[in-house]
PDB file of N, CA and C in Angstrom:
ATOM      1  N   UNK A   1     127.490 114.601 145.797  1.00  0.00           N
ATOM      2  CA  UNK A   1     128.461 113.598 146.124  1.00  0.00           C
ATOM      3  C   UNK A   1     129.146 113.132 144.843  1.00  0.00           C
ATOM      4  N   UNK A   2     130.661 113.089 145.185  1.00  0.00           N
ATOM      5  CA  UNK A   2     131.386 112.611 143.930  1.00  0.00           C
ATOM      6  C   UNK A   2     131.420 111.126 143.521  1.00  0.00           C
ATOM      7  N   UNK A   3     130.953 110.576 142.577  1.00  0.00           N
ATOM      8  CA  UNK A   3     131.531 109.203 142.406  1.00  0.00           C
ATOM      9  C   UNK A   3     132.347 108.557 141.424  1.00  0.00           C
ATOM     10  N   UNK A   4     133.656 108.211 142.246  1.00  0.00           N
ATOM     11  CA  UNK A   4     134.413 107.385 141.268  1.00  0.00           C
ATOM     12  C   UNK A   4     134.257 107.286 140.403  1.00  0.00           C
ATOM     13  N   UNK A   5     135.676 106.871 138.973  1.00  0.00           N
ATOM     14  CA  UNK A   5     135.075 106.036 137.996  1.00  0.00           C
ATOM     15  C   UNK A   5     134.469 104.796 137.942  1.00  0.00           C
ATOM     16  N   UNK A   6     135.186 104.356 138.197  1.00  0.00           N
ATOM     17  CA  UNK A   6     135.115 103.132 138.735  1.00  0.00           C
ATOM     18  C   UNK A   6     133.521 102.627 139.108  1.00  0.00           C
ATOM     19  N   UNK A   7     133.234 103.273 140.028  1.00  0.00           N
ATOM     20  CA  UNK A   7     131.934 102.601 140.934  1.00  0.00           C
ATOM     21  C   UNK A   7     130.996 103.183 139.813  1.00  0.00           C
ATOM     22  N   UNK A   8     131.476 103.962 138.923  1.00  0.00           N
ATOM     23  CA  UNK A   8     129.997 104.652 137.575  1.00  0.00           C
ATOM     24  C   UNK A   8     130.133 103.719 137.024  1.00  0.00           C
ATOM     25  N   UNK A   9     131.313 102.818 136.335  1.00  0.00           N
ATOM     26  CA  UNK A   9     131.015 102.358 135.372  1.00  0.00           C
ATOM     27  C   UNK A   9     130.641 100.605 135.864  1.00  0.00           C
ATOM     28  N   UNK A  10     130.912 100.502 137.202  1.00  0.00           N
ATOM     29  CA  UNK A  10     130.014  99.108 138.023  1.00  0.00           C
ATOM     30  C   UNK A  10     128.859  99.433 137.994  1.00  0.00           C
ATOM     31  N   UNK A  11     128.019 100.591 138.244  1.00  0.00           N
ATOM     32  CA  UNK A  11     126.993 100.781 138.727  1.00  0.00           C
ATOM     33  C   UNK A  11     126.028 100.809 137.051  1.00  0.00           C
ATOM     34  N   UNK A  12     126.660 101.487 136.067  1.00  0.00           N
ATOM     35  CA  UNK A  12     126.083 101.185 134.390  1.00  0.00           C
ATOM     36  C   UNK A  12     126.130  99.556 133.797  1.00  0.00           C
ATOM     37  N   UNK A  13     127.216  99.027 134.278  1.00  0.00           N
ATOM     38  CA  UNK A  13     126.940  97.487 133.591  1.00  0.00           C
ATOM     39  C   UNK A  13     125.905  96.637 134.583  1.00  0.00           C
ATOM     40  N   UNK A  14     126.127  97.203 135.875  1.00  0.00           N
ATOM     41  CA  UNK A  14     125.006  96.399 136.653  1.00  0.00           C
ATOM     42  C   UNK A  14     123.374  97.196 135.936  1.00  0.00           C
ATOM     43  N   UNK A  15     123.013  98.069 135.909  1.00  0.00           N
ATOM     44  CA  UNK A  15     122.089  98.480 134.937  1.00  0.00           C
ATOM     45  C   UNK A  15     121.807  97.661 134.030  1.00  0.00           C
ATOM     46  N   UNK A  16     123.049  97.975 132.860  1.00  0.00           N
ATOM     47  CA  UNK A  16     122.976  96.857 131.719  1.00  0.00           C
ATOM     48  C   UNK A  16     122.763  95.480 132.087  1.00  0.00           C
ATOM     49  N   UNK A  17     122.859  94.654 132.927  1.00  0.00           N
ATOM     50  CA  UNK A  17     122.935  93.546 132.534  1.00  0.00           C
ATOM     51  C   UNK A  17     121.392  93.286 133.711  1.00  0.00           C
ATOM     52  N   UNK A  18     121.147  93.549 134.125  1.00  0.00           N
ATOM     53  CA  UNK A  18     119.371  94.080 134.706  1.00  0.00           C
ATOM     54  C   UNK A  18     118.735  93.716 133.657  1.00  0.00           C
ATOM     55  N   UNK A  19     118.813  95.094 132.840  1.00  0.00           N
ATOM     56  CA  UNK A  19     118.231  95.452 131.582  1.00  0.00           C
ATOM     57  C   UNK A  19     118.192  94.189 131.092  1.00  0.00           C
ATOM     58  N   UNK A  20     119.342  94.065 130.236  1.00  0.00           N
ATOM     59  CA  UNK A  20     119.527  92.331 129.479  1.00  0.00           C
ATOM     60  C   UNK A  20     118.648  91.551 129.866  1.00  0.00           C
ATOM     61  N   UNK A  21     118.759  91.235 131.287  1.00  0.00           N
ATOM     62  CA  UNK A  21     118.013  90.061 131.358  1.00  0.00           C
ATOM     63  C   UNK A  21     116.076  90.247 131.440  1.00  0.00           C
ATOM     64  N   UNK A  22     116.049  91.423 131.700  1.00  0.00           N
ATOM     65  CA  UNK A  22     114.654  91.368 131.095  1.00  0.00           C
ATOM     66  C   UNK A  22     113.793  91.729 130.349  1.00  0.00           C
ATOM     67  N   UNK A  23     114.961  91.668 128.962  1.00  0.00           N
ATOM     68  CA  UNK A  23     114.854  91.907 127.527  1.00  0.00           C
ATOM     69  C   UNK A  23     114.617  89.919 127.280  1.00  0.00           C
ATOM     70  N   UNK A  24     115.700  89.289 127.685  1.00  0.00           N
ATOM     71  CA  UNK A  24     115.393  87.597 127.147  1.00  0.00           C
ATOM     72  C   UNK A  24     114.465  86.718 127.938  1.00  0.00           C
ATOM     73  N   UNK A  25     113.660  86.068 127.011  1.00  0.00           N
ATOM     74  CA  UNK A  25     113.041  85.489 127.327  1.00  0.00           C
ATOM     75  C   UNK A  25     113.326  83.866 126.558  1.00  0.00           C
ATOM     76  N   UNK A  26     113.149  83.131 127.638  1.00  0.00           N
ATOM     77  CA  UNK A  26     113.482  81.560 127.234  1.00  0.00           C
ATOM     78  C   UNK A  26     112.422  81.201 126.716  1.00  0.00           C
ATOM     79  N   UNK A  27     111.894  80.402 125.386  1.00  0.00           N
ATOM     80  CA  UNK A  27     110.922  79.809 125.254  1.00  0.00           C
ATOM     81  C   UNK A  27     111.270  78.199 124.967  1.00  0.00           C
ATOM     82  N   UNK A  28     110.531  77.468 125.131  1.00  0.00           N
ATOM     83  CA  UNK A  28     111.167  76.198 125.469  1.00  0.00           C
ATOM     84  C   UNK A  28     110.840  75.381 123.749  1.00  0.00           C
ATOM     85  N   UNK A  29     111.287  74.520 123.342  1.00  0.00           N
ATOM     86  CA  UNK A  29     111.532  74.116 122.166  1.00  0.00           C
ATOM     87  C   UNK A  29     110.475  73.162 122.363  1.00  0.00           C
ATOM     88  N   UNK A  30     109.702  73.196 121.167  1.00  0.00           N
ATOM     89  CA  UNK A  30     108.617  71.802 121.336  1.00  0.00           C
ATOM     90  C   UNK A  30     108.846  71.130 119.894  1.00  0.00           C
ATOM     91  N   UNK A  31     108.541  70.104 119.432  1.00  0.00           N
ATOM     92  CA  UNK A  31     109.178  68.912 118.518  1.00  0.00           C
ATOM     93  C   UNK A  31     108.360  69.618 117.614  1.00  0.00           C
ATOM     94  N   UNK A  32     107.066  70.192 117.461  1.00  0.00           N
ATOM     95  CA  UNK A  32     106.168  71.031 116.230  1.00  0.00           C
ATOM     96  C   UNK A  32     107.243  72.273 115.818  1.00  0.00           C
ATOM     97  N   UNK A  33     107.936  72.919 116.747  1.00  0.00           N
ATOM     98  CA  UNK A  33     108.772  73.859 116.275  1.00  0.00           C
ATOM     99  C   UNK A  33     109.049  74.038 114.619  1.00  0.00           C
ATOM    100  N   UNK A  34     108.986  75.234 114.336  1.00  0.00           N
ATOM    101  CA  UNK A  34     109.894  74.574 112.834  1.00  0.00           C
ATOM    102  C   UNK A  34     111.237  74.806 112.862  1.00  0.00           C
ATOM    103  N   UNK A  35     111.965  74.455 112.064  1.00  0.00           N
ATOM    104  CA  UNK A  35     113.981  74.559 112.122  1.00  0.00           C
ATOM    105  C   UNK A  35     114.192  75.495 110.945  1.00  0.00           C
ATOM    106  N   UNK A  36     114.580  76.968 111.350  1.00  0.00           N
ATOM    107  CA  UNK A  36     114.901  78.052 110.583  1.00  0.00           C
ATOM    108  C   UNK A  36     115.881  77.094 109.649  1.00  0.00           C
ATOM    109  N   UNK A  37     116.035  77.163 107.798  1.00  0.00           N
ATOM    110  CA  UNK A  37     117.439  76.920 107.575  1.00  0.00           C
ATOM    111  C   UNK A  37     118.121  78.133 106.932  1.00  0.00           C
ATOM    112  N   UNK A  38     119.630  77.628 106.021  1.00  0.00           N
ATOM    113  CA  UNK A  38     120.000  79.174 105.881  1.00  0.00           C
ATOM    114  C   UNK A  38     120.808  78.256 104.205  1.00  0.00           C
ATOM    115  N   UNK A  39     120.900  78.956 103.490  1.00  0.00           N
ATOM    116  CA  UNK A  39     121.247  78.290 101.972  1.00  0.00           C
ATOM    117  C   UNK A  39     122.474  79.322 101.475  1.00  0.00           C
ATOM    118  N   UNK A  40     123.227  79.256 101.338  1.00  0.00           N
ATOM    119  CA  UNK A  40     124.661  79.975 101.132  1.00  0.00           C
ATOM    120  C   UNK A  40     124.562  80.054  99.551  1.00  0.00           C
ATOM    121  N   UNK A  41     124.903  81.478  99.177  1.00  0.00           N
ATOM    122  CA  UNK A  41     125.345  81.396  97.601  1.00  0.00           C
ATOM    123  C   UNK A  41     126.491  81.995  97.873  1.00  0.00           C
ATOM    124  N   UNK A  42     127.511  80.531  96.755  1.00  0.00           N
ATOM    125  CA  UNK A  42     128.763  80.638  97.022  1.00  0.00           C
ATOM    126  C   UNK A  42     129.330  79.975  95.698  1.00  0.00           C
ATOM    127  N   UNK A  43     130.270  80.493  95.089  1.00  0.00           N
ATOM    128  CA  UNK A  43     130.918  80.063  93.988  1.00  0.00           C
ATOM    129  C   UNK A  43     130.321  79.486  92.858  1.00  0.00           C
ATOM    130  N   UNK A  44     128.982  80.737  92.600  1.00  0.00           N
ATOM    131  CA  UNK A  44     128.074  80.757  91.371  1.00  0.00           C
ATOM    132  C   UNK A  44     127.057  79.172  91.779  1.00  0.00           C
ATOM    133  N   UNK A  45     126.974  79.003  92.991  1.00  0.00           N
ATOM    134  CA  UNK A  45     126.046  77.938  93.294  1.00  0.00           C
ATOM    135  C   UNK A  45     125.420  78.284  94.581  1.00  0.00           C
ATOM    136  N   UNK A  46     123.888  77.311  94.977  1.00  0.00           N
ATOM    137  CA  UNK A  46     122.923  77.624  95.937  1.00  0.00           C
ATOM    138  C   UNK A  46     123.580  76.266  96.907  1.00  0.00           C
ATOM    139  N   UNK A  47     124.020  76.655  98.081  1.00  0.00           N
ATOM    140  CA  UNK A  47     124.752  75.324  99.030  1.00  0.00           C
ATOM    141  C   UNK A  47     123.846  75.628 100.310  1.00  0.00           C
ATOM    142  N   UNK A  48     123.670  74.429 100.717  1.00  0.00           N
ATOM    143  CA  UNK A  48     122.904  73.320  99.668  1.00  0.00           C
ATOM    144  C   UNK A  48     121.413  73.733  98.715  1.00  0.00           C
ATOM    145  N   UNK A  49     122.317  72.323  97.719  1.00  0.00           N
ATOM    146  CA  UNK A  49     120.783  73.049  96.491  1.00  0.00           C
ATOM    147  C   UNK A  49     119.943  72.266  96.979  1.00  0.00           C
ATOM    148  N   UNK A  50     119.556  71.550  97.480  1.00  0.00           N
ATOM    149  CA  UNK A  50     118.037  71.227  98.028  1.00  0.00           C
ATOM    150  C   UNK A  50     118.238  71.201  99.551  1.00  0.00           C
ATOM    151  N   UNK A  51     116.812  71.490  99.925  1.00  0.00           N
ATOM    152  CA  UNK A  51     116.405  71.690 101.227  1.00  0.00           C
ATOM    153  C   UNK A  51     115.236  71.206 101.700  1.00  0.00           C
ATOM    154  N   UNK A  52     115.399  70.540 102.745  1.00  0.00           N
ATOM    155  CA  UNK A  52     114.279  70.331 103.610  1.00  0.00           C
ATOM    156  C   UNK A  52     113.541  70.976 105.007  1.00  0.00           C
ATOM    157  N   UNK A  53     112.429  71.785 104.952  1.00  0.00           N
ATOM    158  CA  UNK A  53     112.689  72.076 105.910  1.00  0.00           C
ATOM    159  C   UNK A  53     110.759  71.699 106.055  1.00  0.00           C
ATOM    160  N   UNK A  54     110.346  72.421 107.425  1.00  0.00           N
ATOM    161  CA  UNK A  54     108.717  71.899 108.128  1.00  0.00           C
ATOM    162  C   UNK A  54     107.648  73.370 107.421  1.00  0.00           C
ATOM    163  N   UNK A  55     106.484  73.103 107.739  1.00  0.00           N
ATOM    164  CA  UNK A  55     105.973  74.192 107.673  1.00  0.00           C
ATOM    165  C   UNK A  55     105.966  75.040 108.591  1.00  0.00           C
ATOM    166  N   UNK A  56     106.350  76.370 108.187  1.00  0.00           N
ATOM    167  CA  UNK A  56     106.093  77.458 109.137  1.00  0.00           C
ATOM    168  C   UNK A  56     107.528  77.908 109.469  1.00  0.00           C
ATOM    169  N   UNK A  57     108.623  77.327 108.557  1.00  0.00           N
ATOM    170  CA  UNK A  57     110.127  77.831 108.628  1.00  0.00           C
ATOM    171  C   UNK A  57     110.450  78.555 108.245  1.00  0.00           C
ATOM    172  N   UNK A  58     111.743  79.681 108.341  1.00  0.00           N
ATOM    173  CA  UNK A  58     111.916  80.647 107.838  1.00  0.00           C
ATOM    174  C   UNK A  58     113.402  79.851 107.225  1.00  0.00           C
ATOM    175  N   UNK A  59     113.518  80.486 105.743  1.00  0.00           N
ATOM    176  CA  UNK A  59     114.619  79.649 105.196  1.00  0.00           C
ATOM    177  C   UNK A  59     115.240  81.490 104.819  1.00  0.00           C
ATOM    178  N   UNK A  60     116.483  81.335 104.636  1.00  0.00           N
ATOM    179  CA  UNK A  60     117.627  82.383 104.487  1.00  0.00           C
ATOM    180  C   UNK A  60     118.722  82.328 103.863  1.00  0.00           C
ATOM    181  N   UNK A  61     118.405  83.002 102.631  1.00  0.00           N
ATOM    182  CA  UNK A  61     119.553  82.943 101.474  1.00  0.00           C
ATOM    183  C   UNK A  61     120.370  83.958 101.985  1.00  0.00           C
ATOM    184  N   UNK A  62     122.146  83.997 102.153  1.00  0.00           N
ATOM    185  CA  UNK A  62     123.101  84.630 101.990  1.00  0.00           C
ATOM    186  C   UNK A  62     124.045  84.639 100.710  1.00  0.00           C
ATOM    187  N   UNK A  63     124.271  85.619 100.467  1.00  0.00           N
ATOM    188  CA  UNK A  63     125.407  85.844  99.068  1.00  0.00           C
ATOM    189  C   UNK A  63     126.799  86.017  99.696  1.00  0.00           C
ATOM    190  N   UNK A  64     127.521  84.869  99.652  1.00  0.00           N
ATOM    191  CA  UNK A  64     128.615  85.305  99.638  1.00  0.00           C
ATOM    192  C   UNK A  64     129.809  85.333  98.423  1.00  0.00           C
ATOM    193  N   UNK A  65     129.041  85.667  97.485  1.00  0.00           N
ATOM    194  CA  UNK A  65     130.196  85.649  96.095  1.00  0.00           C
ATOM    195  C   UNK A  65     130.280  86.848  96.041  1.00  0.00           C
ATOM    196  N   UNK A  66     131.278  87.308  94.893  1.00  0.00           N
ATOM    197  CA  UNK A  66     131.276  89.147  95.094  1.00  0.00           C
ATOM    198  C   UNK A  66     130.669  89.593  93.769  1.00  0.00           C
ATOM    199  N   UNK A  67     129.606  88.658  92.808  1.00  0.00           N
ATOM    200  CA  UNK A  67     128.848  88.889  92.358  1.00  0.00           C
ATOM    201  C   UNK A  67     127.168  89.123  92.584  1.00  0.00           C
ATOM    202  N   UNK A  68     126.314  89.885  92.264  1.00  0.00           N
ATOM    203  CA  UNK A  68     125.136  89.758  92.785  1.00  0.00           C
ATOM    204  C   UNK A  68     124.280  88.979  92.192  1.00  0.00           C
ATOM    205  N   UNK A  69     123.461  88.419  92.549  1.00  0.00           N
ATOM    206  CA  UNK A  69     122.681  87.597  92.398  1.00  0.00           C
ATOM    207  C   UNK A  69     121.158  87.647  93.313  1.00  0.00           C
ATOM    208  N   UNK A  70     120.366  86.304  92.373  1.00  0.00           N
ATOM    209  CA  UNK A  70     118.815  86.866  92.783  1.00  0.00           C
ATOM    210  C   UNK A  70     118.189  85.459  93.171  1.00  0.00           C
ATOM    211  N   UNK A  71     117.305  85.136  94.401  1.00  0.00           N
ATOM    212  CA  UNK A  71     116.378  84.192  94.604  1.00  0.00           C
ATOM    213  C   UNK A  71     115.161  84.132  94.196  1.00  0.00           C
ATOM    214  N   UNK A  72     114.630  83.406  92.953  1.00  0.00           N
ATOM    215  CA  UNK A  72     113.475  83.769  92.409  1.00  0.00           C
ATOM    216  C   UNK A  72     113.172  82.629  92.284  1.00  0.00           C
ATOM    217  N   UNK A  73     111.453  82.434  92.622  1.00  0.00           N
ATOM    218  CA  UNK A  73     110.576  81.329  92.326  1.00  0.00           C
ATOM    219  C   UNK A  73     110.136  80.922  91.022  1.00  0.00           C
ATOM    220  N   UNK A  74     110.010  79.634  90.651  1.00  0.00           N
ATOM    221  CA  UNK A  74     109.719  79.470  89.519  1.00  0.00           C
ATOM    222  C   UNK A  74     108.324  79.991  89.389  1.00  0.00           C
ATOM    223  N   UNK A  75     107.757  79.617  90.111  1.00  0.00           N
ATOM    224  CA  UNK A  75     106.237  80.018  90.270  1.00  0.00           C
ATOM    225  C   UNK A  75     105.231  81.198  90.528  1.00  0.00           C
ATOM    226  N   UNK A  76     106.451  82.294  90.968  1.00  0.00           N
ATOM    227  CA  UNK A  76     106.275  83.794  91.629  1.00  0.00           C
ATOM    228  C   UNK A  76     106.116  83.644  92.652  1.00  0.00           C
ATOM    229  N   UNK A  77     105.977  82.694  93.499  1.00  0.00           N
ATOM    230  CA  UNK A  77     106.120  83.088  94.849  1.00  0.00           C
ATOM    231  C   UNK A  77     106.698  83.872  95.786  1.00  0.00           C
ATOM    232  N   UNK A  78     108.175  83.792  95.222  1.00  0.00           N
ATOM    233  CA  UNK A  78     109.451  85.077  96.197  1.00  0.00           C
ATOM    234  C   UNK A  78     110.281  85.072  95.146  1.00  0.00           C
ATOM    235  N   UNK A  79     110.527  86.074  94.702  1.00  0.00           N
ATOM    236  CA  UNK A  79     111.451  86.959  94.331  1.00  0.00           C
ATOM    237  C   UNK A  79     112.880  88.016  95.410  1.00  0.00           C
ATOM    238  N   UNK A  80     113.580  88.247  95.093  1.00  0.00           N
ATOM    239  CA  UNK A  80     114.520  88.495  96.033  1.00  0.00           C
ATOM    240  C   UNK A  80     115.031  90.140  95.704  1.00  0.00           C
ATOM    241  N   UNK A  81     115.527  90.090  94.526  1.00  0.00           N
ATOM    242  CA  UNK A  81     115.643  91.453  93.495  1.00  0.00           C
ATOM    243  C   UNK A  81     117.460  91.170  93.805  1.00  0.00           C
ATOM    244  N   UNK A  82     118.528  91.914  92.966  1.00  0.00           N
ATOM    245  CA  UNK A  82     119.246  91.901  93.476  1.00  0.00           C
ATOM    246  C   UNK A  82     120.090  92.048  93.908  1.00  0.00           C
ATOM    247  N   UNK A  83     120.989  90.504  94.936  1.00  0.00           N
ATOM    248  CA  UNK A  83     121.599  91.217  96.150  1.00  0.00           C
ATOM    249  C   UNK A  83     123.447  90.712  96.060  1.00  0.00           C
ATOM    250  N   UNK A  84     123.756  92.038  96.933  1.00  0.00           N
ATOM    251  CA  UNK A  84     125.089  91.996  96.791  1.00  0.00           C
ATOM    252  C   UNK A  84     125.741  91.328  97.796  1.00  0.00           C
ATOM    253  N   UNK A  85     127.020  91.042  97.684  1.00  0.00           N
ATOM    254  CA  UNK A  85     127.677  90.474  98.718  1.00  0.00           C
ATOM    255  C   UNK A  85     127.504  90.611 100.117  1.00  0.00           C
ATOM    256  N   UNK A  86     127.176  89.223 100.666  1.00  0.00           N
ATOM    257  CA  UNK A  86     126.803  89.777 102.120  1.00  0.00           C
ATOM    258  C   UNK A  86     125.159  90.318 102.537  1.00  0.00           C
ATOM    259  N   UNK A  87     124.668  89.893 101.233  1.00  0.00           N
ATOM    260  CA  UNK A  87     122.756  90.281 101.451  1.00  0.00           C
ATOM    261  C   UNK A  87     122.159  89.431 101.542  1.00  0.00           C
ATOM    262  N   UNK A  88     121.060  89.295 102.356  1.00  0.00           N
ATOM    263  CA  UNK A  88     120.339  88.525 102.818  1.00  0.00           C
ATOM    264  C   UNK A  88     118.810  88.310 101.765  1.00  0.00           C
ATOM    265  N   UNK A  89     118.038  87.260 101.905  1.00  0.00           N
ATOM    266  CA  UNK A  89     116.593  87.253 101.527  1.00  0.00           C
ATOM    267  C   UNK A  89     116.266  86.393 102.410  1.00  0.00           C
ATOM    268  N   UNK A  90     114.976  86.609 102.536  1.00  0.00           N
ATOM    269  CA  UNK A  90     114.032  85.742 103.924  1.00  0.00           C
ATOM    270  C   UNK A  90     113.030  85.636 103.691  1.00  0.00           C
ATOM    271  N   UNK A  91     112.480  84.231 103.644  1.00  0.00           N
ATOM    272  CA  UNK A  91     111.032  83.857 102.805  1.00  0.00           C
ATOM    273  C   UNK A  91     110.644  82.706 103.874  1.00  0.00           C
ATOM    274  N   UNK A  92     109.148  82.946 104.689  1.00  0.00           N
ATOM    275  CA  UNK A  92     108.775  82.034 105.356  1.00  0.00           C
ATOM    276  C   UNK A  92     107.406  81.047 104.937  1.00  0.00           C
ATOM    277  N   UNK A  93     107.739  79.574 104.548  1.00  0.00           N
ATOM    278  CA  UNK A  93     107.353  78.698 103.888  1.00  0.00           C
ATOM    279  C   UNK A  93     105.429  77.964 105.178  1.00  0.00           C
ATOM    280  N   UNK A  94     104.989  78.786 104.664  1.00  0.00           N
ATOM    281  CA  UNK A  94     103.559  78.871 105.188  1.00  0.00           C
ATOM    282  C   UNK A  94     102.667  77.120 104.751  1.00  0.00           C
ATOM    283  N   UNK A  95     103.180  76.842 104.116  1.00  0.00           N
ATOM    284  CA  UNK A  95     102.205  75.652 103.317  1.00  0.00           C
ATOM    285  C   UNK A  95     103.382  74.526 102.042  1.00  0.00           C
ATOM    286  N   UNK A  96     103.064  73.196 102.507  1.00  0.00           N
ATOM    287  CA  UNK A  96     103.844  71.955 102.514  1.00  0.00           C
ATOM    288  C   UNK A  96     103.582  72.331 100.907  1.00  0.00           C
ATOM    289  N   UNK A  97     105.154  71.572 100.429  1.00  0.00           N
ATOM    290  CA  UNK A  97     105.102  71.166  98.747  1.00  0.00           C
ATOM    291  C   UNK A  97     106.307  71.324  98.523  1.00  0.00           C
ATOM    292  N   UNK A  98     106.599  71.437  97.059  1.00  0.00           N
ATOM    293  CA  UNK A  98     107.855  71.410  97.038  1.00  0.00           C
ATOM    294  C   UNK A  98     108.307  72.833  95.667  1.00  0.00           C
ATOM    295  N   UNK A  99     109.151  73.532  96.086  1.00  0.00           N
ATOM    296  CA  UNK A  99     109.565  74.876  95.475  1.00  0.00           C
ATOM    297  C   UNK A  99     110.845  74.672  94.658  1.00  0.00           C
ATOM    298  N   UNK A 100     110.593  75.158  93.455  1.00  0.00           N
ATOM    299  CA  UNK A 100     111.893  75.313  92.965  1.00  0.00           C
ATOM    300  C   UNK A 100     112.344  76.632  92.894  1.00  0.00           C
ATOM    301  N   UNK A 101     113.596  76.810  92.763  1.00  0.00           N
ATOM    302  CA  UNK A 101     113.991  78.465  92.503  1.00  0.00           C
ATOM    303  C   UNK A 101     115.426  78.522  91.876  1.00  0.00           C
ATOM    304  N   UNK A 102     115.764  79.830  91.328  1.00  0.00           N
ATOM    305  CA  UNK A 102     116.918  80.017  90.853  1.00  0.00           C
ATOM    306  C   UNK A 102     117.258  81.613  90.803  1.00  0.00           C
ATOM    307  N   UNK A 103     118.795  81.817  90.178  1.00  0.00           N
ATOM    308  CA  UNK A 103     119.116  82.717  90.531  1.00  0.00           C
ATOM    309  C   UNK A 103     118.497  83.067  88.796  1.00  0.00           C
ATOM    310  N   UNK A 104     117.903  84.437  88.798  1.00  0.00           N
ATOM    311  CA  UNK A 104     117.444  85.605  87.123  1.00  0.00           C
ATOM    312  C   UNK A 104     118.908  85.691  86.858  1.00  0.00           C
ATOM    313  N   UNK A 105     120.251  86.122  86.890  1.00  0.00           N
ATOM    314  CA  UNK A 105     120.796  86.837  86.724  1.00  0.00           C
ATOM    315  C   UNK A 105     121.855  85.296  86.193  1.00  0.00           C
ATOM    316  N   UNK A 106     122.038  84.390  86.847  1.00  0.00           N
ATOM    317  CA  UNK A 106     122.900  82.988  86.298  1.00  0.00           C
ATOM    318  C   UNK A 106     121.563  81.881  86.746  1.00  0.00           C
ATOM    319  N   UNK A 107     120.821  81.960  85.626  1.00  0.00           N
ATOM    320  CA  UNK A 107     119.656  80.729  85.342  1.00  0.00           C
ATOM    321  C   UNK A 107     120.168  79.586  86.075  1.00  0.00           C
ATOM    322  N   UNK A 108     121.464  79.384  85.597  1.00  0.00           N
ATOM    323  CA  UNK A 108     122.143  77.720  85.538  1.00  0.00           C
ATOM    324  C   UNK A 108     122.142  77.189  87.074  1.00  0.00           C
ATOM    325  N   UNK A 109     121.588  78.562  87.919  1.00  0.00           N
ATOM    326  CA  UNK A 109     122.088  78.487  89.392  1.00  0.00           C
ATOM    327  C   UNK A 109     120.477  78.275  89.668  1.00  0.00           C
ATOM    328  N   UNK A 110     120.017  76.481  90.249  1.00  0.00           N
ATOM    329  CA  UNK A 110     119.211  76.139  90.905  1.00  0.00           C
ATOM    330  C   UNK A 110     118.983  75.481  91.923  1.00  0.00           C
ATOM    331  N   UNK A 111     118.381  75.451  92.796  1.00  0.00           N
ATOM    332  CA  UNK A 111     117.778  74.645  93.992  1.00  0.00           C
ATOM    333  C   UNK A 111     115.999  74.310  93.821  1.00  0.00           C
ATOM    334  N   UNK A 112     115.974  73.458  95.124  1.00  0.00           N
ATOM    335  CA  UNK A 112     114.682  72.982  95.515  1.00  0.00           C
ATOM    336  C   UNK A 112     114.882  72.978  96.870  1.00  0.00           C
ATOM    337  N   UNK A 113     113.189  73.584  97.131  1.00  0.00           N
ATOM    338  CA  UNK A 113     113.197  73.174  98.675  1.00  0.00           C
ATOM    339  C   UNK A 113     111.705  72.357  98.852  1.00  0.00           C
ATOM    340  N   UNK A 114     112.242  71.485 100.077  1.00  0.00           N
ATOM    341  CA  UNK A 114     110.702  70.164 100.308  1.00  0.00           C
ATOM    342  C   UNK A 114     110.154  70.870 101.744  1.00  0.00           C
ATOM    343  N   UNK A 115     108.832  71.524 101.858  1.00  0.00           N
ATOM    344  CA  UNK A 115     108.188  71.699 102.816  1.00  0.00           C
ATOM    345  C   UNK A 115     107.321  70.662 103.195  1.00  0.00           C
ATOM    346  N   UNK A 116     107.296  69.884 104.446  1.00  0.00           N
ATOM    347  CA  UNK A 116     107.042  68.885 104.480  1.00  0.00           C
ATOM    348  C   UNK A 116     105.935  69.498 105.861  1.00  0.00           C
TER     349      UNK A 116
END
């Protein structure tokens, strides 16, 4: 039996969107949650240079200058190595205190973050 275009390509998004939905799953937000943040490097600076975030957050440096640059702990904790425009680093803050870091490559470029 021949079938339409038409009714193939109704019959593939109804598939797809099947699929979709029982790929997501809702999980409901509880006040312990932690709040992912995200820290922009932008015009030879860390925005914002300090941060607060909970334990158990995932914090996320982006580069958007068209120089590369590096997220490094004063302490060795995370290191980043480094990254070019448009690169990411992702460091999840396991235990309360407070971190400093900067970029190896422009020292002058620092932040702090408060795990609370």
């Amino acid at each position: 039996m021949h079938m339409n275009y038409r009714r193939y390509v109704k019959l593939f998004a109804a598939l797809g969107a099947v699929m979709l939905s029982s790929m997501c799953i809702n999980v409901p937000a509880h006040a312990d949650t932690p709040v992912n943040a995200q820290v922009l490097i932008k015009d030879f600076m860390f925005q914002p240079t300090n941060v607060k975030i909970k334990v158990g957050a995932v914090l996320t440096w982006v580069n958007k200058d068209e120089e590369p640059h590096t997220v490094t702990s004063d302490t060795g904790l995370f290191r980043s190595g480094a990254m070019d425009t448009n690169d990411t680093f992702v460091f999840k803050f396991d235990k309360p205190g407070t971190y400093h870091f900067l970029c190896s490559i422009h020292p002058q470029m620092v932040g702090t973050i408060v795990v609370e």
